[in-house]
Protein backbone atom coordinates (compact mmCIF):
# COMPACT_ATOMS: atom_id res chain seq x y z
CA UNK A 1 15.61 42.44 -7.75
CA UNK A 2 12.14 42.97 -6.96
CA UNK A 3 11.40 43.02 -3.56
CA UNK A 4 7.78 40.63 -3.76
CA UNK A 5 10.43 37.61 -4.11
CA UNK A 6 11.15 38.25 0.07
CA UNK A 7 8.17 39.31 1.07
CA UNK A 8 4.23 39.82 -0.22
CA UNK A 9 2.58 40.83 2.96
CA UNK A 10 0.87 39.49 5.90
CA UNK A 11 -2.85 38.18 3.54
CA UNK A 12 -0.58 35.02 1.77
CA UNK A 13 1.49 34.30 5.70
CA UNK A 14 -2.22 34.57 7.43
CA UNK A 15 -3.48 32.37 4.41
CA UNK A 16 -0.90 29.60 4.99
CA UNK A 17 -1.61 29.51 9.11
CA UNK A 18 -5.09 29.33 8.50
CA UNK A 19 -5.07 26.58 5.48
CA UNK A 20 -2.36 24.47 7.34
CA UNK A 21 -3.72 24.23 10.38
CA UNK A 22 -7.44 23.71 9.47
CA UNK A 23 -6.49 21.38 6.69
CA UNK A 24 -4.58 19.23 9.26
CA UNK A 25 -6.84 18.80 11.52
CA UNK A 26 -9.06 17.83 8.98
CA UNK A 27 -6.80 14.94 7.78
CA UNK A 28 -5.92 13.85 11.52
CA UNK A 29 -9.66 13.53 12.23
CA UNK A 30 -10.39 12.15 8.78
CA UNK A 31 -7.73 9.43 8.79
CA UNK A 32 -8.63 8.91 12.56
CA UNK A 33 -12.14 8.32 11.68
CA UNK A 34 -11.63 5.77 8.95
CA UNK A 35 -10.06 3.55 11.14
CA UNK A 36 -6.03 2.24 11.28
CA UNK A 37 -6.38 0.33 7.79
CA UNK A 38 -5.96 3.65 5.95
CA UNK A 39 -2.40 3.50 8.10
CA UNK A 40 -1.45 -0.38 7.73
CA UNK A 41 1.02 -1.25 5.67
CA UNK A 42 0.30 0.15 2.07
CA UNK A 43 -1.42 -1.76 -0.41
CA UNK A 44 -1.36 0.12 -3.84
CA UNK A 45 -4.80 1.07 -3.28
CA UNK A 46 -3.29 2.86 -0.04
CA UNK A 47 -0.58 4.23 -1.61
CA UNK A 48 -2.19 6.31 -4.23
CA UNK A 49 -4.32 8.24 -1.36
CA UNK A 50 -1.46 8.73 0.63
CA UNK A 51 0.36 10.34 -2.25
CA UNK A 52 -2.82 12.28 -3.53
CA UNK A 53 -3.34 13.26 -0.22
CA UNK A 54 0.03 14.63 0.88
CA UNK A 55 -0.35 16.27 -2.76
CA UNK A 56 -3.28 18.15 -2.59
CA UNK A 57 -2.45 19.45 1.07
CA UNK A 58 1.25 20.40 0.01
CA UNK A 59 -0.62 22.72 -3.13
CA UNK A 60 -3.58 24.01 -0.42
CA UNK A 61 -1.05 24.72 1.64
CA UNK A 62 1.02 27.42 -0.37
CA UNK A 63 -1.53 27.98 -3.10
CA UNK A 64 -2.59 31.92 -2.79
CA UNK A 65 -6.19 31.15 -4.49
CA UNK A 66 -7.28 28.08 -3.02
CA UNK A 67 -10.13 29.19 -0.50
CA UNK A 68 -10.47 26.97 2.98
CA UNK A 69 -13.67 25.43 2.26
CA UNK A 70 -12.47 24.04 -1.27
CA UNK A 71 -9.03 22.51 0.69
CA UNK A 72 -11.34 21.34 3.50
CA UNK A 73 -13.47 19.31 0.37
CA UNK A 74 -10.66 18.38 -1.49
CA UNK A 75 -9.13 16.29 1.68
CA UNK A 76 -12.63 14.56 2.16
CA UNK A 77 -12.99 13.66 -1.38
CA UNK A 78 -10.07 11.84 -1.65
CA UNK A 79 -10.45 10.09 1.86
CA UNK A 80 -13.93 9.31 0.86
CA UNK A 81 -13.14 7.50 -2.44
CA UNK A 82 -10.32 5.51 -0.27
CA UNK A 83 -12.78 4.77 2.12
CA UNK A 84 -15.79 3.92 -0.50
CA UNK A 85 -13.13 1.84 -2.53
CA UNK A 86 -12.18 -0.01 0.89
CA UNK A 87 -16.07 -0.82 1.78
CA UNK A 88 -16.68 -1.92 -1.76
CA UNK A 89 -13.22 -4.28 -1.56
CA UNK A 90 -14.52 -5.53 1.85
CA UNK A 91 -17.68 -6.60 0.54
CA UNK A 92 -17.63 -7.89 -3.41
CA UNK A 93 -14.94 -10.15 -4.45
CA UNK A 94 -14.55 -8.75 -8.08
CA UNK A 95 -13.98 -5.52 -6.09
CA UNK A 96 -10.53 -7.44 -4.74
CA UNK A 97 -10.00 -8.72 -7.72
CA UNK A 98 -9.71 -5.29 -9.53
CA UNK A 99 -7.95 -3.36 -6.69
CA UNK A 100 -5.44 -5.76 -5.20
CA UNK A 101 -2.91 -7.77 -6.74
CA UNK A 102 -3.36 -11.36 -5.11
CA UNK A 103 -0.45 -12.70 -2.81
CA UNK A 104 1.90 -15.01 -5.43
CA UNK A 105 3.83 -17.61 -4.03
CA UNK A 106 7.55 -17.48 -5.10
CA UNK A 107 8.99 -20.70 -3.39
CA UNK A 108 7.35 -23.20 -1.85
CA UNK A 109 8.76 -27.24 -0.62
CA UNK A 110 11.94 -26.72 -2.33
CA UNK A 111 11.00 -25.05 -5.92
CA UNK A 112 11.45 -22.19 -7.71
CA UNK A 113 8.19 -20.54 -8.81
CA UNK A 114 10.40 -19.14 -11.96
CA UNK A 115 6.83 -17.62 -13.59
CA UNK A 116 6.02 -16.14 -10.79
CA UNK A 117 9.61 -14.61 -10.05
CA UNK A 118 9.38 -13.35 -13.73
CA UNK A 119 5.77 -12.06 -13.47
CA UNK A 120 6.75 -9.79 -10.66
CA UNK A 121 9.97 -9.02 -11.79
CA UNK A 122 11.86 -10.52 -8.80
CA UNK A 123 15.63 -12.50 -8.36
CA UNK A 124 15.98 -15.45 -6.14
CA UNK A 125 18.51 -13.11 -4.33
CA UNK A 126 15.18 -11.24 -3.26
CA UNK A 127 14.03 -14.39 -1.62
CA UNK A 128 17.30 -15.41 -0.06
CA UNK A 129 17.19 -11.50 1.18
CA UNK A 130 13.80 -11.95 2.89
CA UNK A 131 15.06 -15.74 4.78
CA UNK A 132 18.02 -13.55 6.08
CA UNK A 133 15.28 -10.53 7.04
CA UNK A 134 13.08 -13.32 8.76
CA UNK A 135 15.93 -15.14 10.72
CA UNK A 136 16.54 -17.90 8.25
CA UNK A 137 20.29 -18.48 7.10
CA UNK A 138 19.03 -21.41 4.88
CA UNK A 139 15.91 -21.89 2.05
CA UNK A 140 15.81 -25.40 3.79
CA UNK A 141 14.43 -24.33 6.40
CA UNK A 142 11.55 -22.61 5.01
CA UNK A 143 8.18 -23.84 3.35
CA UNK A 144 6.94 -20.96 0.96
CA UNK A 145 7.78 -17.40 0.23
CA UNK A 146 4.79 -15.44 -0.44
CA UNK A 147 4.77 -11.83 -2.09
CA UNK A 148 2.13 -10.40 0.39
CA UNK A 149 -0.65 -7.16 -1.06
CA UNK A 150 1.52 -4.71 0.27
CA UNK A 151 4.81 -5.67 -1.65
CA UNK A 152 6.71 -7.47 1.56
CA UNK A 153 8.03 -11.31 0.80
CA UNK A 154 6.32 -13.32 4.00
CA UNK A 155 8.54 -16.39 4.78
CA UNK A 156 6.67 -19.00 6.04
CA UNK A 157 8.73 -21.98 7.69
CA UNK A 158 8.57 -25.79 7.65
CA UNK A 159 7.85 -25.76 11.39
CA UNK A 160 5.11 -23.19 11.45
CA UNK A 161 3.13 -24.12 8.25
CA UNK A 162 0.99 -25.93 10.41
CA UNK A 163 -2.13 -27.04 8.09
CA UNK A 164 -0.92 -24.61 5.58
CA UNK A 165 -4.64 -23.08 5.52
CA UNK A 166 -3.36 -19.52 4.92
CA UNK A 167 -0.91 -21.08 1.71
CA UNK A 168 -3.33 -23.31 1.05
CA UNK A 169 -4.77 -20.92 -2.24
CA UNK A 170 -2.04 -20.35 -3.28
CA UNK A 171 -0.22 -23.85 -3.40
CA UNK A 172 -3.40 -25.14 -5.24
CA UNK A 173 -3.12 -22.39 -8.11
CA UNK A 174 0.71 -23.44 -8.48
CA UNK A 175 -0.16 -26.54 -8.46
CA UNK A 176 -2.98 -26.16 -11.57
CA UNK A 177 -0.30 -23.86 -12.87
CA UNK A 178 1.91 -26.55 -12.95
CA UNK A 179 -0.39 -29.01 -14.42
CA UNK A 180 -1.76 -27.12 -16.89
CA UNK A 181 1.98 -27.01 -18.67
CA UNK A 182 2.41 -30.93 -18.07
């Protein structure tokens, strides 16, 4: 067994100290410059950088012939196209429209929202999963089940619905929805 399987030498050990550390600095001060969204809960949007980014400093990391300034660039590439892709979202609502999936409402005042359910490939045992998550042992307690951005069911009950201003949207388009096949 060749012996370069245990051990190649100080360069690739010095390499990796050097790369680690400088590339995680660079992603503690990058993500702490962009603000907590980049750290909220995970939209898809924030999921891909958070993969690509744990990618591309996992291969920096080990990778022999990856010099420190290309890592260093590589990290603020893909934290500046997050963070170019989050202004542009912010600002220009066809910019939402193409990067986030709009919250869907699932139950509301009773009903099954069956298309809905089907659309994002959910069981009512997901619902009755987030009531008993939320504190609810009953669907009669609650108003509307909402599949949030980030993938989480928000359970919304008859007691806090208040004007319903935040379900508001999305009671409307179920109720055109439901029109529309009428």
């Amino acid at each position: 067994m060749d012996s370069s399987y245990f051990w190649a030498g100080w360069t690739p050990i010095w390499h990796t100290l050097l790369i680690g550390t400088v590339g995680y600095l660079t992603l503690v001060i990058l993500l702490r410059g962009t603000g907590p969204r980049t750290m909220a809960k995970m939209t898809p949007l924030d999921f891909i950088i958070a993969v690509s980014l744990g990618s591309v400093f996992g291969r920096v990391v080990t990778a022999a012939d990856v010099g420190l300034a290309q890592a260093v660039v590589a990290l603020i590439l893909l934290v500046a196209v997050q963070w170019t892709l989050a202004i542009a979202r912010s600002r220009w609502r066809f910019m939402r429209r193409l990067l986030d999936a709009p919250p869907a409402l699932l139950y509301y005042d009773g009903e099954w929202q069956r298309k809905a359910l089907r659309r994002h490939r959910l069981t009512e045992v997901d619902v009755h999963t987030a009531a008993r998550q939320s504190g609810h042992g009953s669907l009669a307690d609650l108003q509307a089940v909402i599949l949030q951005q980030d993938g989480s069911l928000g359970v919304i009950t008859k007691d806090s619905m208040g004007d319903g201003s935040s379900v508001l949207p999305f009671i409307e388009r179920h109720r055109a929805d439901r029109e529309s096949l009428a």
